[in-house]
N, C-alpha and C. Protein backbone atom coordinates (compact mmCIF):
# COMPACT_ATOMS: atom_id res chain seq x y z
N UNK A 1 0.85 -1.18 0.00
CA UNK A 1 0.00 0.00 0.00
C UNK A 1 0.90 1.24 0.00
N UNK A 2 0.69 2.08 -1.04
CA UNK A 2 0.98 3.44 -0.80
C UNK A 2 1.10 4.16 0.25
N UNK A 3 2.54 4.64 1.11
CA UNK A 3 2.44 5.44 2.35
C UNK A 3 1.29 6.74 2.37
N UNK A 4 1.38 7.20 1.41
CA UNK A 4 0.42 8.32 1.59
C UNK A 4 -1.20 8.01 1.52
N UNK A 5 -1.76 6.83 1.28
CA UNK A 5 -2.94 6.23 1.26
C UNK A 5 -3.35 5.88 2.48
N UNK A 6 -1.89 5.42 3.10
CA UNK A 6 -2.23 4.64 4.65
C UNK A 6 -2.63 5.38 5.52
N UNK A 7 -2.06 6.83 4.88
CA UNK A 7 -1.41 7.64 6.33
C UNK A 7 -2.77 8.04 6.61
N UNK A 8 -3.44 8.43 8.12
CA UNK A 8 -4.22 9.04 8.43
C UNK A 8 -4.24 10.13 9.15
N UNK A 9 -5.21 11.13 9.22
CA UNK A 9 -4.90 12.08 9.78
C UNK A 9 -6.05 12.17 11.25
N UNK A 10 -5.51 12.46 12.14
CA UNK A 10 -6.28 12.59 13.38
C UNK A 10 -7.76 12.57 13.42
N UNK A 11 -8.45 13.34 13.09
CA UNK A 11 -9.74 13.71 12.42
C UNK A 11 -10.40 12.66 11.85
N UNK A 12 -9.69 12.41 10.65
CA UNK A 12 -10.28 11.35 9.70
C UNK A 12 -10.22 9.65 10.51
N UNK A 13 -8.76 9.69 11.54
CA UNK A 13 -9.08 8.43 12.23
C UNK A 13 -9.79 8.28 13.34
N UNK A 14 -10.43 9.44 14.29
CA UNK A 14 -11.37 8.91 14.53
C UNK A 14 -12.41 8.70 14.28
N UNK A 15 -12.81 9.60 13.12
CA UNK A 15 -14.01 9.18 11.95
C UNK A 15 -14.33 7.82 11.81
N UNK A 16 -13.25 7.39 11.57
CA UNK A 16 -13.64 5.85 10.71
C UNK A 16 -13.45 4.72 12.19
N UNK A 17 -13.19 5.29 13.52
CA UNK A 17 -12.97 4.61 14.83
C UNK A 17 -14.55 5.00 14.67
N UNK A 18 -15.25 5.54 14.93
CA UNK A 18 -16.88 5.93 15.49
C UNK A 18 -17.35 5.03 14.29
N UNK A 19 -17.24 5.28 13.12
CA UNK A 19 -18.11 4.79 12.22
C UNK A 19 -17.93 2.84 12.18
N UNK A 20 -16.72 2.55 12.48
CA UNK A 20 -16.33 1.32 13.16
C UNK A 20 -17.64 0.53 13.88
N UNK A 21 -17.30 1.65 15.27
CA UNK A 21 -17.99 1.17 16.36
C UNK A 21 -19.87 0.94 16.13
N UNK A 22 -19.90 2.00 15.17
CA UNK A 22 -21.49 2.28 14.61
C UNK A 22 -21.75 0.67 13.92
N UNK A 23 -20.62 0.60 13.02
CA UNK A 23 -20.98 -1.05 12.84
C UNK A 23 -20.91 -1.37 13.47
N UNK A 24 -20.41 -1.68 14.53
CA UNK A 24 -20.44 -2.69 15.33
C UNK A 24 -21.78 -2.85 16.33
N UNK A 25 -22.24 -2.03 16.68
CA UNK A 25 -23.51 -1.29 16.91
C UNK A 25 -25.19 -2.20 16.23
N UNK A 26 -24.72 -1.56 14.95
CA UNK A 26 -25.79 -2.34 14.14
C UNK A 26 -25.71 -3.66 14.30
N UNK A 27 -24.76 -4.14 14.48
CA UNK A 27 -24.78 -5.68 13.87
C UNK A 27 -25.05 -6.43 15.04
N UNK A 28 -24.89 -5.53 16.11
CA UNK A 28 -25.28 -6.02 17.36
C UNK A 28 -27.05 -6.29 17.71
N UNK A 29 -27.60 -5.09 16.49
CA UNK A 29 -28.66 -5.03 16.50
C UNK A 29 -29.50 -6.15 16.15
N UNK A 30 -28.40 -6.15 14.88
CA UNK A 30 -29.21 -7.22 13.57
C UNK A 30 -28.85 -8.57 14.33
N UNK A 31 -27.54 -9.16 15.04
CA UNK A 31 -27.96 -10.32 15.97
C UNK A 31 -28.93 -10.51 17.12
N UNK A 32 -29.77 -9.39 17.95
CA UNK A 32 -30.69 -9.12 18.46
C UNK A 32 -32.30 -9.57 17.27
N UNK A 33 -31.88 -8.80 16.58
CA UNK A 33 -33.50 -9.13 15.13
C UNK A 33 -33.56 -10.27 15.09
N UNK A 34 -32.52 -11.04 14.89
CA UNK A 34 -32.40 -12.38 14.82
C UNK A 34 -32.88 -13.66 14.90
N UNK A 35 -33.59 -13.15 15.99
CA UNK A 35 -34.51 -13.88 16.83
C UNK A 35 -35.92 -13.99 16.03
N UNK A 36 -36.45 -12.71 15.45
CA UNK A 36 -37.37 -12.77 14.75
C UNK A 36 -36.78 -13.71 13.84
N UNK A 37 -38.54 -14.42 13.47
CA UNK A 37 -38.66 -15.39 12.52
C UNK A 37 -37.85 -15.21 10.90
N UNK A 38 -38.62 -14.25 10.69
CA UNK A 38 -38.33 -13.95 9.08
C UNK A 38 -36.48 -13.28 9.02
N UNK A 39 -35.98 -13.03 10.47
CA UNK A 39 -34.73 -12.27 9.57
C UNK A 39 -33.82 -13.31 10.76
N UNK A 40 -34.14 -14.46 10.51
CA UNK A 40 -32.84 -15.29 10.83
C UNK A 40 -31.81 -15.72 10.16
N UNK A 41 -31.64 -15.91 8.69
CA UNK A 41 -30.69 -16.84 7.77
C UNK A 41 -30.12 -14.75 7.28
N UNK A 42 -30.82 -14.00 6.95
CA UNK A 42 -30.50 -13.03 6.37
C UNK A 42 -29.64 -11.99 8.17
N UNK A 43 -30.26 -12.03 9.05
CA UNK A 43 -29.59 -11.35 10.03
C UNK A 43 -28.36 -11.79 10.49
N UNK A 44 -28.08 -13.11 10.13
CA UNK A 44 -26.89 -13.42 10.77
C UNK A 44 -25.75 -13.00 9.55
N UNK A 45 -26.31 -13.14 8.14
CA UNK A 45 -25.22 -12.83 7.29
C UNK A 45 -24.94 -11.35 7.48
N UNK A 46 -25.82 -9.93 8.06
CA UNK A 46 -25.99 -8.82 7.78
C UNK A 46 -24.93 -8.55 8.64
N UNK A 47 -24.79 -9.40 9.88
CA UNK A 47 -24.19 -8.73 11.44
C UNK A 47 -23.38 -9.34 11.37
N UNK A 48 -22.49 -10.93 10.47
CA UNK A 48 -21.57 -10.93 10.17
C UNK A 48 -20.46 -9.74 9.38
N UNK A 49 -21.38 -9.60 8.30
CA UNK A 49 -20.71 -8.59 7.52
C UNK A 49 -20.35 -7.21 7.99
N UNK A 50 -21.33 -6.85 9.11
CA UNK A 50 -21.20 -5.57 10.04
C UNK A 50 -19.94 -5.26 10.82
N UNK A 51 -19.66 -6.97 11.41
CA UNK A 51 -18.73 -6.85 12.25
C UNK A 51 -17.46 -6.43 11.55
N UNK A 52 -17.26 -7.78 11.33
CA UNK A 52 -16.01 -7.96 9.76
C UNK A 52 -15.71 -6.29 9.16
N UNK A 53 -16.56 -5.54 8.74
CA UNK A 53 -16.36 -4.16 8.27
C UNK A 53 -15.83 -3.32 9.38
N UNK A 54 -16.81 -3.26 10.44
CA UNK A 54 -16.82 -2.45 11.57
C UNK A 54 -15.28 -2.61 11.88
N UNK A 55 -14.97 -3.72 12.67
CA UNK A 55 -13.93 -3.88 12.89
C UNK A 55 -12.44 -3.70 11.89
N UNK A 56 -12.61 -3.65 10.50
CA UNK A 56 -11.37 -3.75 10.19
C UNK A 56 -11.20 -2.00 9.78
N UNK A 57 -12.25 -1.35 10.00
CA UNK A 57 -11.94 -0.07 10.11
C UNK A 57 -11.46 0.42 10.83
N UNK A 58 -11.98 0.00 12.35
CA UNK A 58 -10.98 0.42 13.24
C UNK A 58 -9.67 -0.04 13.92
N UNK A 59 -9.32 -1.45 13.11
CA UNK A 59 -8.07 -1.93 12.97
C UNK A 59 -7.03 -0.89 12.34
N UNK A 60 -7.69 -0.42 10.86
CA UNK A 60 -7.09 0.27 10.45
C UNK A 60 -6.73 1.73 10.72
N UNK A 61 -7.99 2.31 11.06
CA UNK A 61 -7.34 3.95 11.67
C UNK A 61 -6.20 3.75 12.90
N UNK A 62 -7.02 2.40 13.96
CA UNK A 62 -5.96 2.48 14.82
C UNK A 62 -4.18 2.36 14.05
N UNK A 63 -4.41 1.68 13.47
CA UNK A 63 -2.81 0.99 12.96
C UNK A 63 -2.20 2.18 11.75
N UNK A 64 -3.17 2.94 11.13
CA UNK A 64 -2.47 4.10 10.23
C UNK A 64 -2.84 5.42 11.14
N UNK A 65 -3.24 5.71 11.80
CA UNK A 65 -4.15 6.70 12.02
C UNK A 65 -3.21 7.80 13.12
N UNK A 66 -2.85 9.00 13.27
CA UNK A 66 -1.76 9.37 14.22
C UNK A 66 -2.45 9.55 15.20
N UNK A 67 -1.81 9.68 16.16
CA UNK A 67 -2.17 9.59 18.08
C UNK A 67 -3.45 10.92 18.45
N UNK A 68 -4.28 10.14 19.24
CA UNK A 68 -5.72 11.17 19.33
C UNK A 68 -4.27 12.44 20.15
């Protein structure tokens, strides 16, 4: 990866730390829905995919992102 692609700037990393956590949030939701009948086979793929996103965003600001 391009250093200047990686690099983040304060601001922008905790942007993508909140918007992270927001997935993580939802998907917490959508394993809660879950339970309902109709969004069982579709909620678990939604809040998989939530996490998986959520999280590697804030893998990444943490790991490019400069010190709050």
């Amino acid at each position: 990866m391009h250093a200047t692609l990686a690099l983040l700037t304060s601001e922008r990393s905790r942007q993508l730390i909140e918007l992270g956590a927001l997935l993580g949030l939802l998907s917490g939701l959508a394993l809660a829905a879950r339970e309902l009948s109709f969004f069982r086979r579709f909620g678990l793929i939604v809040a998989g995919l939530l996490l998986a996103v959520g999280f590697a965003l804030i893998i990444w600001s943490v790991h490019f992102g400069k010190g709050f």
